[in-house]
Protein backbone atom coordinates (compact mmCIF):
# COMPACT_ATOMS: atom_id res chain seq x y z
CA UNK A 1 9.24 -61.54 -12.38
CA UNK A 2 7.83 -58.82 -14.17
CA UNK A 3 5.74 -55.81 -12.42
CA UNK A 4 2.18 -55.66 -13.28
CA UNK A 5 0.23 -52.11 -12.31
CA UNK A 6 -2.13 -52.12 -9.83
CA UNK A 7 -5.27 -50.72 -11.16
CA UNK A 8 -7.83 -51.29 -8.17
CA UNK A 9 -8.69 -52.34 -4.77
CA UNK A 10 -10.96 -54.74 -4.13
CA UNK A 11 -12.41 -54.62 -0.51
CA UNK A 12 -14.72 -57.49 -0.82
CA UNK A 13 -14.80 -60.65 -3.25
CA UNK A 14 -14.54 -61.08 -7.06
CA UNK A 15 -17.31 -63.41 -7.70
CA UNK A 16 -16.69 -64.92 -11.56
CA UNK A 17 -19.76 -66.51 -12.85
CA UNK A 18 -19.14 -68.95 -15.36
CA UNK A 19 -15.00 -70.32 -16.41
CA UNK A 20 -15.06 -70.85 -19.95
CA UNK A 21 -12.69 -68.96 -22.20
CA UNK A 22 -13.22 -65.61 -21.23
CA UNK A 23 -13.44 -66.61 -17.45
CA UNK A 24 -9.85 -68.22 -17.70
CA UNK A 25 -8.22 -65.83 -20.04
CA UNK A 26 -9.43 -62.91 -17.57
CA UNK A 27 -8.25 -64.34 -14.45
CA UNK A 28 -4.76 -63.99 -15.20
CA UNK A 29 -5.39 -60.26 -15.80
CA UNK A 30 -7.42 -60.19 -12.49
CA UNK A 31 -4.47 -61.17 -10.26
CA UNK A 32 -2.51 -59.33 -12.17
CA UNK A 33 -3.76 -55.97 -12.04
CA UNK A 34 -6.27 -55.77 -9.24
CA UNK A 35 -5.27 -55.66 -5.44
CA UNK A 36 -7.39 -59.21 -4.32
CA UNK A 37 -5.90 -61.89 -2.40
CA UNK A 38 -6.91 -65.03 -4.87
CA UNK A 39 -8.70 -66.42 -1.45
CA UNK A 40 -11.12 -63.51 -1.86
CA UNK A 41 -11.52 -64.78 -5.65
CA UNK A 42 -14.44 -67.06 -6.37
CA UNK A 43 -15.33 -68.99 -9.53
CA UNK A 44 -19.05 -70.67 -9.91
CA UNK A 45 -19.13 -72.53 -13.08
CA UNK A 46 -21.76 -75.43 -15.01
CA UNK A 47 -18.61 -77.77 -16.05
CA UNK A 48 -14.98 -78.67 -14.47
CA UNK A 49 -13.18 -77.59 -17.13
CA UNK A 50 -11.34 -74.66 -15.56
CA UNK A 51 -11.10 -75.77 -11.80
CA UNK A 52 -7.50 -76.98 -12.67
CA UNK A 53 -6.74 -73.50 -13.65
CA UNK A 54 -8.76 -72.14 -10.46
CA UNK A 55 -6.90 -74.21 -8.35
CA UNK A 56 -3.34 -73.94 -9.04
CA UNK A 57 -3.68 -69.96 -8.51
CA UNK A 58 -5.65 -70.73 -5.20
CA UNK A 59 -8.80 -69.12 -6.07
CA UNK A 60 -12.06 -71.05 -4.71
CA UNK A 61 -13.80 -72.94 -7.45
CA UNK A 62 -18.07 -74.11 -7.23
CA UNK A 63 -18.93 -76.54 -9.26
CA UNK A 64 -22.43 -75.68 -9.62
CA UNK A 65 -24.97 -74.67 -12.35
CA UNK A 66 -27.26 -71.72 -11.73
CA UNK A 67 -30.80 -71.71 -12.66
CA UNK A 68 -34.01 -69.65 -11.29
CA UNK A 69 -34.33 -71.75 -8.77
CA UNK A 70 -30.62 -71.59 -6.83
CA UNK A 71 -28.64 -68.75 -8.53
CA UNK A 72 -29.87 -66.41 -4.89
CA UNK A 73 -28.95 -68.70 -2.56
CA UNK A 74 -26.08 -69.40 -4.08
CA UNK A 75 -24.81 -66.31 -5.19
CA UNK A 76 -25.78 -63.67 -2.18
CA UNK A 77 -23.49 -65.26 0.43
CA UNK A 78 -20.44 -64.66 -1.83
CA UNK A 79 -21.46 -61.06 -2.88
CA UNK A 80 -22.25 -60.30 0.98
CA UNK A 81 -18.66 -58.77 1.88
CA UNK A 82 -19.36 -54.43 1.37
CA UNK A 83 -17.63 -53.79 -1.71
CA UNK A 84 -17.86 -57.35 -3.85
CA UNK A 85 -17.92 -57.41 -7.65
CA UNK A 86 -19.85 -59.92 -9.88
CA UNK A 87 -18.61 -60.61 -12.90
CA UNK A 88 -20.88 -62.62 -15.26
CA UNK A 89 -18.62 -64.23 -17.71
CA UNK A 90 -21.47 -67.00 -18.75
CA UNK A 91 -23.95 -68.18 -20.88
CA UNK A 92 -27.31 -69.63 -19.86
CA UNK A 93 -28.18 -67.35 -16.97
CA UNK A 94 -30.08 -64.36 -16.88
CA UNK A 95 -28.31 -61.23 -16.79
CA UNK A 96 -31.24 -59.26 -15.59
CA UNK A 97 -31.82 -61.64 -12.65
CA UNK A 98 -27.83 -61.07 -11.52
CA UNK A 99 -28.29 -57.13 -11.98
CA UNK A 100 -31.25 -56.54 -10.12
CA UNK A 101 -30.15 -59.50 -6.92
CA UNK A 102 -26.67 -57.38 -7.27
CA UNK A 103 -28.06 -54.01 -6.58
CA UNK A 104 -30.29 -55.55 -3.89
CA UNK A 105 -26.91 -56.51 -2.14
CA UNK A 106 -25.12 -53.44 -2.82
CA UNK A 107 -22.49 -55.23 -5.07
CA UNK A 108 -21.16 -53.87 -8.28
CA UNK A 109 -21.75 -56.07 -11.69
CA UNK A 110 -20.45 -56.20 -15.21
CA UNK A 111 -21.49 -58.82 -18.00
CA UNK A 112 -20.34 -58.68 -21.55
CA UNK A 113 -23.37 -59.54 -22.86
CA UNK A 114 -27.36 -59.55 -21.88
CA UNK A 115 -27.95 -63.57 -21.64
CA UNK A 116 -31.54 -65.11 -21.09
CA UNK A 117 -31.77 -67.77 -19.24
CA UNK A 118 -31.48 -71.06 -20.99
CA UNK A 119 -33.67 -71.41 -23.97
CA UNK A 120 -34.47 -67.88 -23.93
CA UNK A 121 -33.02 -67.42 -27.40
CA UNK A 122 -34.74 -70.17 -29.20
CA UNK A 123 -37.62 -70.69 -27.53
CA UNK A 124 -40.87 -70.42 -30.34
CA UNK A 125 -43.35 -70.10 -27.91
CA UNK A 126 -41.84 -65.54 -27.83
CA UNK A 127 -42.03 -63.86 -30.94
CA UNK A 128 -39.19 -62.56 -33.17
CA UNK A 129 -38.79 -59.36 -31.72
CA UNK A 130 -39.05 -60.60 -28.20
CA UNK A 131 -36.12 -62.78 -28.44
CA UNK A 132 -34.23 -60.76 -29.76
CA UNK A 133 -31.13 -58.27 -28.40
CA UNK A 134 -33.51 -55.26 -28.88
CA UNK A 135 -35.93 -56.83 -26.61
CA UNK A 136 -33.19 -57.93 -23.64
CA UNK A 137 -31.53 -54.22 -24.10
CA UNK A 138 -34.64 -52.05 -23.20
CA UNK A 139 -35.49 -54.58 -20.07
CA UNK A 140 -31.33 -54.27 -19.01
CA UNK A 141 -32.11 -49.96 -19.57
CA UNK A 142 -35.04 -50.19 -17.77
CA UNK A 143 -33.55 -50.75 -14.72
CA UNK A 144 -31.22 -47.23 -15.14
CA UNK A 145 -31.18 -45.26 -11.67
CA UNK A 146 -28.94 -43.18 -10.81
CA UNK A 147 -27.14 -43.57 -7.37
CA UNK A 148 -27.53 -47.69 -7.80
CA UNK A 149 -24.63 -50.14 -7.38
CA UNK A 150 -23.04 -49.80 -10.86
CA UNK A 151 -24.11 -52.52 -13.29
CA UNK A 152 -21.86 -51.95 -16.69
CA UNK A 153 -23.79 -54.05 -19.06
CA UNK A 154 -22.37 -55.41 -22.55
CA UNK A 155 -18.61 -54.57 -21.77
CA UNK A 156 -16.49 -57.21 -23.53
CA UNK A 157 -14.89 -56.69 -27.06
CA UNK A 158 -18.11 -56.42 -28.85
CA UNK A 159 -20.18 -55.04 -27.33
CA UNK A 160 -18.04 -52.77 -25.23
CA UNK A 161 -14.72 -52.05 -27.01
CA UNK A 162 -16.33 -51.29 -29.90
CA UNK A 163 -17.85 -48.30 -28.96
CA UNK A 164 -14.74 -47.46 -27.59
CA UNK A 165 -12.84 -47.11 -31.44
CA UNK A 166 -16.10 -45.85 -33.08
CA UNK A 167 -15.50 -42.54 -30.59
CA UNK A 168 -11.68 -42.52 -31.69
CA UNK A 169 -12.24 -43.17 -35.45
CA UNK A 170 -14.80 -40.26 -35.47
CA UNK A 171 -12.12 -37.90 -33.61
CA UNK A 172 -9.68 -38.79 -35.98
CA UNK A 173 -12.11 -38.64 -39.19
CA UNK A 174 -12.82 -35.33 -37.41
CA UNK A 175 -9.47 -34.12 -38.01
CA UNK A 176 -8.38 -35.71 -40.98
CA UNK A 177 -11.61 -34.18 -42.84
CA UNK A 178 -11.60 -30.67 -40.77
CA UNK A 179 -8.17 -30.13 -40.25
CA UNK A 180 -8.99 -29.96 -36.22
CA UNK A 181 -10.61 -32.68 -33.55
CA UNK A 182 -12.15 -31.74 -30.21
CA UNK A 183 -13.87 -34.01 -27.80
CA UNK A 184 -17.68 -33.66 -27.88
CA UNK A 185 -18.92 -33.48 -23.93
CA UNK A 186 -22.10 -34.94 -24.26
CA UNK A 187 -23.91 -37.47 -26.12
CA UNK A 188 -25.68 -35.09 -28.15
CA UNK A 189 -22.56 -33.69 -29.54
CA UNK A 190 -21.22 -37.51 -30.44
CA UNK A 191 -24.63 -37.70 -32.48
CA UNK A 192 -23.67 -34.17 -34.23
CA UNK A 193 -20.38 -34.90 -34.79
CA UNK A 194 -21.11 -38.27 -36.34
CA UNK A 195 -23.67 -36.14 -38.57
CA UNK A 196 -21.47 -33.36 -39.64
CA UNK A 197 -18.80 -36.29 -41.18
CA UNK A 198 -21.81 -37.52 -43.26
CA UNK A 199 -21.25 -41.45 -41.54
CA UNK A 200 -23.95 -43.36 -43.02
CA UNK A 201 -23.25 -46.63 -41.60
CA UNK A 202 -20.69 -48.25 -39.41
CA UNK A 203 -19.45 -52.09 -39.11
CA UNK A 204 -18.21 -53.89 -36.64
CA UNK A 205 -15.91 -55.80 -39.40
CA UNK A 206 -14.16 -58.84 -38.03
CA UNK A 207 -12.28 -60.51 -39.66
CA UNK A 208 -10.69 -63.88 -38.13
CA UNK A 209 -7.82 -65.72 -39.65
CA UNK A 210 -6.72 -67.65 -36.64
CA UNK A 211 -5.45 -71.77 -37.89
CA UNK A 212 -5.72 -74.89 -36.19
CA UNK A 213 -2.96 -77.77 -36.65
CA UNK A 214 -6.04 -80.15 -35.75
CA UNK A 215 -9.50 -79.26 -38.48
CA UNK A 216 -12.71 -79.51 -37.81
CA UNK A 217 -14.57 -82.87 -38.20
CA UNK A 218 -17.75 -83.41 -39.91
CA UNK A 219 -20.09 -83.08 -36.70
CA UNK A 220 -18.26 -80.79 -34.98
CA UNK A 221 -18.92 -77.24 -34.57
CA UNK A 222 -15.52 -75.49 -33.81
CA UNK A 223 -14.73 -71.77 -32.81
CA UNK A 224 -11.98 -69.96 -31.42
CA UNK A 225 -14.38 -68.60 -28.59
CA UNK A 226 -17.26 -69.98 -26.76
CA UNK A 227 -19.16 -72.52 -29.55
CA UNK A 228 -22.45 -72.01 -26.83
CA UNK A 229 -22.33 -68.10 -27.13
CA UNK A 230 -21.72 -68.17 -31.14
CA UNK A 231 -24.74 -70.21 -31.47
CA UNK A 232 -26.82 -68.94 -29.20
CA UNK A 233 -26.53 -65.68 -31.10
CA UNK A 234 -26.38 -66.72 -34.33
CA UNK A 235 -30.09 -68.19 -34.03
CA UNK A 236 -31.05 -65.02 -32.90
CA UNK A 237 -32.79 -63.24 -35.44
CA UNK A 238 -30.56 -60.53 -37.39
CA UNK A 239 -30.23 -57.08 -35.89
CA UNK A 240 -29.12 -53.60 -36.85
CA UNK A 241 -29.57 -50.03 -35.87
CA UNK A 242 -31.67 -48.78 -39.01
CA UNK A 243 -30.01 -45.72 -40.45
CA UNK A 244 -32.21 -42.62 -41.31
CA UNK A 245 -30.51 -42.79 -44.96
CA UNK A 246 -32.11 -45.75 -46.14
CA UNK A 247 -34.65 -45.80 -49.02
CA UNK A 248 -35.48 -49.49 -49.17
CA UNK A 249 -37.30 -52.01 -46.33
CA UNK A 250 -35.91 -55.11 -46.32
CA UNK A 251 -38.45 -57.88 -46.96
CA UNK A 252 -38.31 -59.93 -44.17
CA UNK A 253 -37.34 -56.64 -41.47
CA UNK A 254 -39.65 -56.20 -38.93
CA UNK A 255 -40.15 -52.92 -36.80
CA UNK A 256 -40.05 -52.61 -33.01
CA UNK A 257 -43.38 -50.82 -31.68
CA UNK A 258 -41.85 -49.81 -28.52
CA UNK A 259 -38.29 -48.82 -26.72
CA UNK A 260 -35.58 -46.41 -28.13
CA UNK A 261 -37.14 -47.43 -32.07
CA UNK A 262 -33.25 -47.13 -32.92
CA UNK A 263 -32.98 -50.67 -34.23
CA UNK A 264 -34.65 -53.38 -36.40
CA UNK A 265 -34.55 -57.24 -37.01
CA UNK A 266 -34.81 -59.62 -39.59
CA UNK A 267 -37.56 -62.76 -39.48
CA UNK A 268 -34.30 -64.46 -40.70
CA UNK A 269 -31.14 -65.99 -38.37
CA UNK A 270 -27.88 -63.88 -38.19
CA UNK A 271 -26.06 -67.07 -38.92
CA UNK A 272 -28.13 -67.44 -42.45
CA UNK A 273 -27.86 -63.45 -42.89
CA UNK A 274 -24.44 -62.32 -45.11
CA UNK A 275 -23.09 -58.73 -45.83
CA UNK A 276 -20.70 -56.72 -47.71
CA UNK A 277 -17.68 -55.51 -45.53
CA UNK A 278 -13.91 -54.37 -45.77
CA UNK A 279 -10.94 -55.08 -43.19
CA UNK A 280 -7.71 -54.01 -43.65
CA UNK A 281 -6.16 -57.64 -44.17
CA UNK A 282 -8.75 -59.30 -46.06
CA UNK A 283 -10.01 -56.61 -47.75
CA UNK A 284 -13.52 -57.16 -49.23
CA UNK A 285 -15.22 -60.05 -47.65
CA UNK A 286 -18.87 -61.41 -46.86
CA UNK A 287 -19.46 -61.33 -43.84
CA UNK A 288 -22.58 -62.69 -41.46
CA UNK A 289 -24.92 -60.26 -39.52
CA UNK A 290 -24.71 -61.64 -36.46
CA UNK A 291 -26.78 -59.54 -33.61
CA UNK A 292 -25.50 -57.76 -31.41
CA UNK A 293 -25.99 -55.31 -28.46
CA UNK A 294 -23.63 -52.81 -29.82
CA UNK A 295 -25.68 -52.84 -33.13
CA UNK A 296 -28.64 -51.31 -31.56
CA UNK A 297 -26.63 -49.21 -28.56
CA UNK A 298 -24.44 -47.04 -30.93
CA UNK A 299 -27.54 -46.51 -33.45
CA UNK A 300 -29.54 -45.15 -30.18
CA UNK A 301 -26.51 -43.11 -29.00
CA UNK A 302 -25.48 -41.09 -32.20
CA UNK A 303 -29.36 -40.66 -33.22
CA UNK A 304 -30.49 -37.13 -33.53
CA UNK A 305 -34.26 -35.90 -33.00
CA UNK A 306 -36.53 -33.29 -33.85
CA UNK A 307 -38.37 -31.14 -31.41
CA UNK A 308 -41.17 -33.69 -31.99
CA UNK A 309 -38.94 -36.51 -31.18
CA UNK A 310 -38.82 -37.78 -34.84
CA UNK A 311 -35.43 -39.23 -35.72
CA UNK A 312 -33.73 -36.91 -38.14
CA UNK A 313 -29.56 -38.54 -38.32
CA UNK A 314 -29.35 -41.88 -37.31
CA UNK A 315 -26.55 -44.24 -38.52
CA UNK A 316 -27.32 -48.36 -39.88
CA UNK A 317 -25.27 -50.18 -37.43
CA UNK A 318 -24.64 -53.85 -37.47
CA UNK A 319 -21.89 -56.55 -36.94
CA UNK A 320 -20.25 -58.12 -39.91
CA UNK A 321 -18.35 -60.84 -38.59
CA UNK A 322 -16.10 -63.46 -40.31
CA UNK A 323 -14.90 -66.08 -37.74
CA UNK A 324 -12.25 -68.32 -38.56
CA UNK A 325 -12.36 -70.91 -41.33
CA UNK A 326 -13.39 -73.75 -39.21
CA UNK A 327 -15.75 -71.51 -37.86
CA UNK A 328 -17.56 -70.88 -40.88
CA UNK A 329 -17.30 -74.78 -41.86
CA UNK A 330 -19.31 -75.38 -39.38
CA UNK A 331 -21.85 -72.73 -39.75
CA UNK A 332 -22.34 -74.09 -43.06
CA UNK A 333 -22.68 -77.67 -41.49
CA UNK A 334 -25.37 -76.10 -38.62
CA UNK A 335 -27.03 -74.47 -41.34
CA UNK A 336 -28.01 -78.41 -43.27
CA UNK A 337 -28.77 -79.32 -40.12
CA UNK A 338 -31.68 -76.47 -40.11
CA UNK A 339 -29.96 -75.05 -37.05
CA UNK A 340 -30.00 -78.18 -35.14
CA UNK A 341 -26.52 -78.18 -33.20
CA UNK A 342 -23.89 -80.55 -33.87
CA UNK A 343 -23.09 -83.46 -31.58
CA UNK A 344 -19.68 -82.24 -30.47
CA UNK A 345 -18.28 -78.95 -30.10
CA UNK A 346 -14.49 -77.43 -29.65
CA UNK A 347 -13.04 -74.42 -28.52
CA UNK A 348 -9.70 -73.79 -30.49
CA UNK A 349 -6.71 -73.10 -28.06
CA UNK A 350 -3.26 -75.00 -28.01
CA UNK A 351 -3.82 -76.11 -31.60
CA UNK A 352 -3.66 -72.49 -32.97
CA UNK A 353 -1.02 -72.23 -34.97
CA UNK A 354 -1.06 -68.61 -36.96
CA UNK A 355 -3.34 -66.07 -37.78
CA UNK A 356 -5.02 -62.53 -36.19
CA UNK A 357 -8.30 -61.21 -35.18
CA UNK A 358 -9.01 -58.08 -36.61
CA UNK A 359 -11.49 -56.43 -34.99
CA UNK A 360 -12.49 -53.12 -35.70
CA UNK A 361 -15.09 -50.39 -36.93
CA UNK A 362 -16.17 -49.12 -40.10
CA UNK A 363 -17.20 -45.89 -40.74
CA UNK A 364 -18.44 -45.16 -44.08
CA UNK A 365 -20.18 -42.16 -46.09
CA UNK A 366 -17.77 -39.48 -45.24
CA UNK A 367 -15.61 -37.22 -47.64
CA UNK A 368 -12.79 -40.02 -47.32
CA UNK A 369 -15.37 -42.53 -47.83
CA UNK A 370 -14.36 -45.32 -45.63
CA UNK A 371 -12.08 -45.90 -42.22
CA UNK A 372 -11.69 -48.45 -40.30
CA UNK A 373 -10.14 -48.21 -37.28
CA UNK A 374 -9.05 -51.06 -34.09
CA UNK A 375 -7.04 -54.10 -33.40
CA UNK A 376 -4.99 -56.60 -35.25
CA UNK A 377 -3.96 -58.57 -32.59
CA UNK A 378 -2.13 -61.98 -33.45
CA UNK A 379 -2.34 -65.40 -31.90
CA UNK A 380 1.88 -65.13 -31.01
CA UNK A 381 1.67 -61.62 -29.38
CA UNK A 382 -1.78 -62.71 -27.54
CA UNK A 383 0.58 -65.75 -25.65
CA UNK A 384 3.06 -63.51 -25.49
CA UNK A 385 0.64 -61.17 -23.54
CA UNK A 386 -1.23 -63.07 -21.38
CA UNK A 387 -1.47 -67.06 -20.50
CA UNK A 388 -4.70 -68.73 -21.19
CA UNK A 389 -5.55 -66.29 -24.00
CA UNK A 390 -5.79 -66.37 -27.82
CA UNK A 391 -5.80 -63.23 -29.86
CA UNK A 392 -9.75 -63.35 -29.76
CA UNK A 393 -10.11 -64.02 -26.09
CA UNK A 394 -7.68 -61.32 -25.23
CA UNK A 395 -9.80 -58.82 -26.64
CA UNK A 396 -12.70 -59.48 -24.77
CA UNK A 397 -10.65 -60.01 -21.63
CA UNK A 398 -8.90 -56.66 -21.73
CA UNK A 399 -12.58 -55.21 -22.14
CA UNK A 400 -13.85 -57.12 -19.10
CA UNK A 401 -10.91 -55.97 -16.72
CA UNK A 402 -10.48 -52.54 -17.61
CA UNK A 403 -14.60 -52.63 -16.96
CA UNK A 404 -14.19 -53.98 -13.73
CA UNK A 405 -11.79 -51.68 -13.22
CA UNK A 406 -13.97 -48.69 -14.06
CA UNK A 407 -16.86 -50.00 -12.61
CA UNK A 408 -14.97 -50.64 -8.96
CA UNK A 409 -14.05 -47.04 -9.16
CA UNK A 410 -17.33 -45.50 -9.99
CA UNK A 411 -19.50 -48.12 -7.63
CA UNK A 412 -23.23 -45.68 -7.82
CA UNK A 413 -23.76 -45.36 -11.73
CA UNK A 414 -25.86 -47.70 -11.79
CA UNK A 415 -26.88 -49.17 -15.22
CA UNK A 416 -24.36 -48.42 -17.88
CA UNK A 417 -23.20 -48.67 -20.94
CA UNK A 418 -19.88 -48.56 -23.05
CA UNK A 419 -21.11 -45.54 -25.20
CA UNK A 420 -21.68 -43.35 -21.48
CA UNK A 421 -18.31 -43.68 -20.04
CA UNK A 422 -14.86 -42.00 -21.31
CA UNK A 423 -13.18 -43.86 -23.94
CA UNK A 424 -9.68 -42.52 -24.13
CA UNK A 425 -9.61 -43.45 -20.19
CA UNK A 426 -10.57 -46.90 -21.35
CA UNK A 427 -8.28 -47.57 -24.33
CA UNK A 428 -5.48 -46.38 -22.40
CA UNK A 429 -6.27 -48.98 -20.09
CA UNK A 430 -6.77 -51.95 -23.16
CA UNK A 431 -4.33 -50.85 -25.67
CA UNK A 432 -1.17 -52.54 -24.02
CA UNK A 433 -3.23 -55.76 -24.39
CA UNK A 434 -4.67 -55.12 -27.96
CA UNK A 435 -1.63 -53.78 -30.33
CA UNK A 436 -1.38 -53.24 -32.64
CA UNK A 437 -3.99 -50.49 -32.85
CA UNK A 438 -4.30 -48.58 -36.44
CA UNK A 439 -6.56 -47.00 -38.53
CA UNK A 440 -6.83 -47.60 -42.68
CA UNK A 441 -8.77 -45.49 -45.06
CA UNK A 442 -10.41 -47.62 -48.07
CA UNK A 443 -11.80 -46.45 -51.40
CA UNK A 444 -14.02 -49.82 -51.47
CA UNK A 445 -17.77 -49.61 -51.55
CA UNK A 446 -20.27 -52.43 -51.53
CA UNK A 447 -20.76 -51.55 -55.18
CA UNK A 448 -17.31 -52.49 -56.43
CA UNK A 449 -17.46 -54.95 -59.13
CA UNK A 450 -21.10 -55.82 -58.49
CA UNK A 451 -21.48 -56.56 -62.08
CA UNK A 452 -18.01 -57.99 -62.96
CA UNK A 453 -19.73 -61.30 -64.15
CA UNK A 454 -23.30 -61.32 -63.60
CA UNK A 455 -26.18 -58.39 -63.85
CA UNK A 456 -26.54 -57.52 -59.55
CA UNK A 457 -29.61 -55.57 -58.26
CA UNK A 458 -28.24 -52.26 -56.98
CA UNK A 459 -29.55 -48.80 -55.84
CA UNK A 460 -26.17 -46.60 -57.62
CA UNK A 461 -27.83 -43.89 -55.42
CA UNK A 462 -26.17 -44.55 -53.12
CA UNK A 463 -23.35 -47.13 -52.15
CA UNK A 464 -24.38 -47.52 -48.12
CA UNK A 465 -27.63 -48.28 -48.41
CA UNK A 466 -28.01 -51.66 -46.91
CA UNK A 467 -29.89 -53.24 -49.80
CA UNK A 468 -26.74 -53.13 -50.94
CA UNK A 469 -24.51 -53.71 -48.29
CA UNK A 470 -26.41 -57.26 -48.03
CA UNK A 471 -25.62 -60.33 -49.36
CA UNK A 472 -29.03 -61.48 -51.63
């Protein structure tokens, strides 16, 4: 049997809260690489559809949903052993209402994404802007304070390992450009570095090309990840960090009045939102702009400000996801349906036949242009990897342990995120579980070919503007 290294000790329990895909695809990795008897490992989830899993490895599995009403009482007797970790690997329940009962009990806590509780992202009766990511980040910041039980917030593949590859593209844009790289120290000097390359905007381009041997069916919403978390956010409204380069309001954008003022949103769903992006396999592709954490997070990090505290270098920052063909079927399909959801959903797993995930960043506006830079990862290496995981699921997963990881080793920082915490220690960690890992330069620009057949409104003043970028 192969050796595994031991990463950390755990001296209390690994509470996982919800089993899904992530939740089984990280559990291998747990016993793998952390010192925990599985007896010290429990698993609440809503459905059954993991316990198998849980209980063939003999790690304790609850069958029970948690809402406002029982997620203390059930939660706080598992955390209670000195040194426990929650990890909150669902949808549906609130991530600030697991930080703050976590720090209460001294227990450490990592999600990989700030969830409401149910409803929370569709419910009419909040505004735009208060559903949306923008809104749930500043309430998760809020609770910052230093020498708290660490809560790493928004650490899967994106969020969280994205921010990870934007630091490593800009070191290696750094010395591909200047002939020399050297690791800023602060997050000031990030913001300065990214200003001194000239990045106007940066993508988290995705690209997924995974195949079924089993398609989707008319009423069926099918994904190769969780079909409640890709909805959820695709109803948000459309996010981005709003660069300090662009000339032209959108429309429909609407401004935030308070918080870090890094980001804006749309009055229009990410799932209905398309944009202009490049990755390496696919080349130029439309993309959708679904929201995300990391959207607003790495606009706030690498914004620079005047004496006054007026933003003078900010970034646009947004997602640009393609998700597999079925994937986009059915967004399609949920869009008729003005966004009601389909009657049956599926998860894509055994019946994946071929295909990658290429997940990465692009950084654009420089002398070079355009780079992307991250992981290609393919369904056959992903088994080969780790059981339970395709090559999107692995992604996250390596995010989520090598958070826990960090997180169990630094137990008082309190509130933080990806963008605060040393990324070459953390892709050293994710890499084995992520290759291959490249960069590509591109001469593309959201411009190219605009008018091949038909007249296309453009600003030529410049290609990274996002009234270009988006799809009209």
């Amino acid at each position: 049997m192969k050796q595994f290294e031991t990463l950390a000790k755990v001296n209390g329990h690994v509470v996982i809260v919800g089993f899904g895909l992530i939740g089984q695809g990280t559990l291998p990795l747990i016993l793998r690489h952390l010192d925990v008897p599985p007896e010290a490992i429990v698993i609440v989830s809503a459905d059954a559809s993991g316990q198998q899993l849980a209980e063939e490895t003999g790690v304790r599995f609850i069958l029970q949903p948690l809402d406002r009403g029982n997620y203390r009482s059930v939660l706080a007797p598992l955390l209670a052993p000195p040194g426990s970790i929650l990890l909150n690997l669902s949808v549906r329940v609130s991530s600030l209402a697991l930080i703050q009962l976590t720090q209460e009990l001294g227990a450490v806590y990592l999600d990989t994404c700030i969830e409401p509780w149910h409803g929370g992202y569709t419910d009419t009766t909040l505004s735009v802007r208060d559903r949306s990511n923008y809104s749930f980040r500043e309430r998760a910041v809020a609770l910052k304070q230093t020498g708290r039980p660490t809560a790493l917030i928004a650490h899967g593949a994106n969020p969280g390992l994205v921010s990870y590859f934007v630091k490593e593209a800009l070191l290696r844009l750094q010395f591909d450009i200047h002939g020399h790289s050297s690791i800023p120290q602060s997050r000031k000097e990030w913001a300065e570095l990214a200003h001194s390359l000239k990045i106007k905007t940066i993508h988290v381009a995705e690209r997924d090309t995974q195949l079924a041997n089993k398609p989707k069916e008319i009423g069926e919403f099918v994904n190769t990840w969780s079909v409640d978390g890709f909805i959820s956010e695709g109803l948000q409204p459309a996010e981005l960090g709003w660069g300090t380069h662009e000339v032209e309001w959108p429309a429909d954008g609407l401004r935030h009045e308070a918080g870090c003022l890094a980001a804006i949103c749309l009055n229009h769903p990410g799932a209905g939102t398309r944009v202009r992006t490049w990755t390496p396999t696919s080349g130029p592709i439309h993309a959708f702009l679904i929201t995300h954490h990391e959207a607003i997070s790495i606009a706030d990090y690498l914004t620079l400000k005047s004496e006054s505290g007026e933003a003078f270098y900010r970034p646009t920052c947004h997602y640009a996801y393609h998700p597999c063909n079925d994937a986009v079927l059915s967004l399609h399909e949920l869009a008729g349906r003005q966004w009601r959801e389909q009657p049956r959903f599926r998860v894509m797993r055994d019946e994946i036949v071929s295909g990658i995930d290429e997940l990465g960043v692009l950084l654009a506006g420089h002398d070079r242009n355009a780079y992307w830079y991250g992981s290609q990862l393919s369904i056959e290496v992903a088994r080969s990897l780790a059981p339970q995981n395709s090559a999107t699921s692995l992604q996250v997963c390596a995010a989520v342990l090598a958070g826990a990881v960090w997180a169990i080793q630094n137990p008082d920082r309190g509130v933080t995120e990806a963008e605060e915490i040393d990324h070459q220690w953390m892709l050293k960690m994710m890499k084995p579980y992520l290759s291959p890992v490249k960069g590509y330069y591109t001469n593309w620009t959201p411009l190219v070919d605009r008018d091949w057949i038909f007249p296309s409104r453009i600003n030529p003043s410049d290609p990274w503007l996002f009234s270009n970028i988006r799809v009209s």
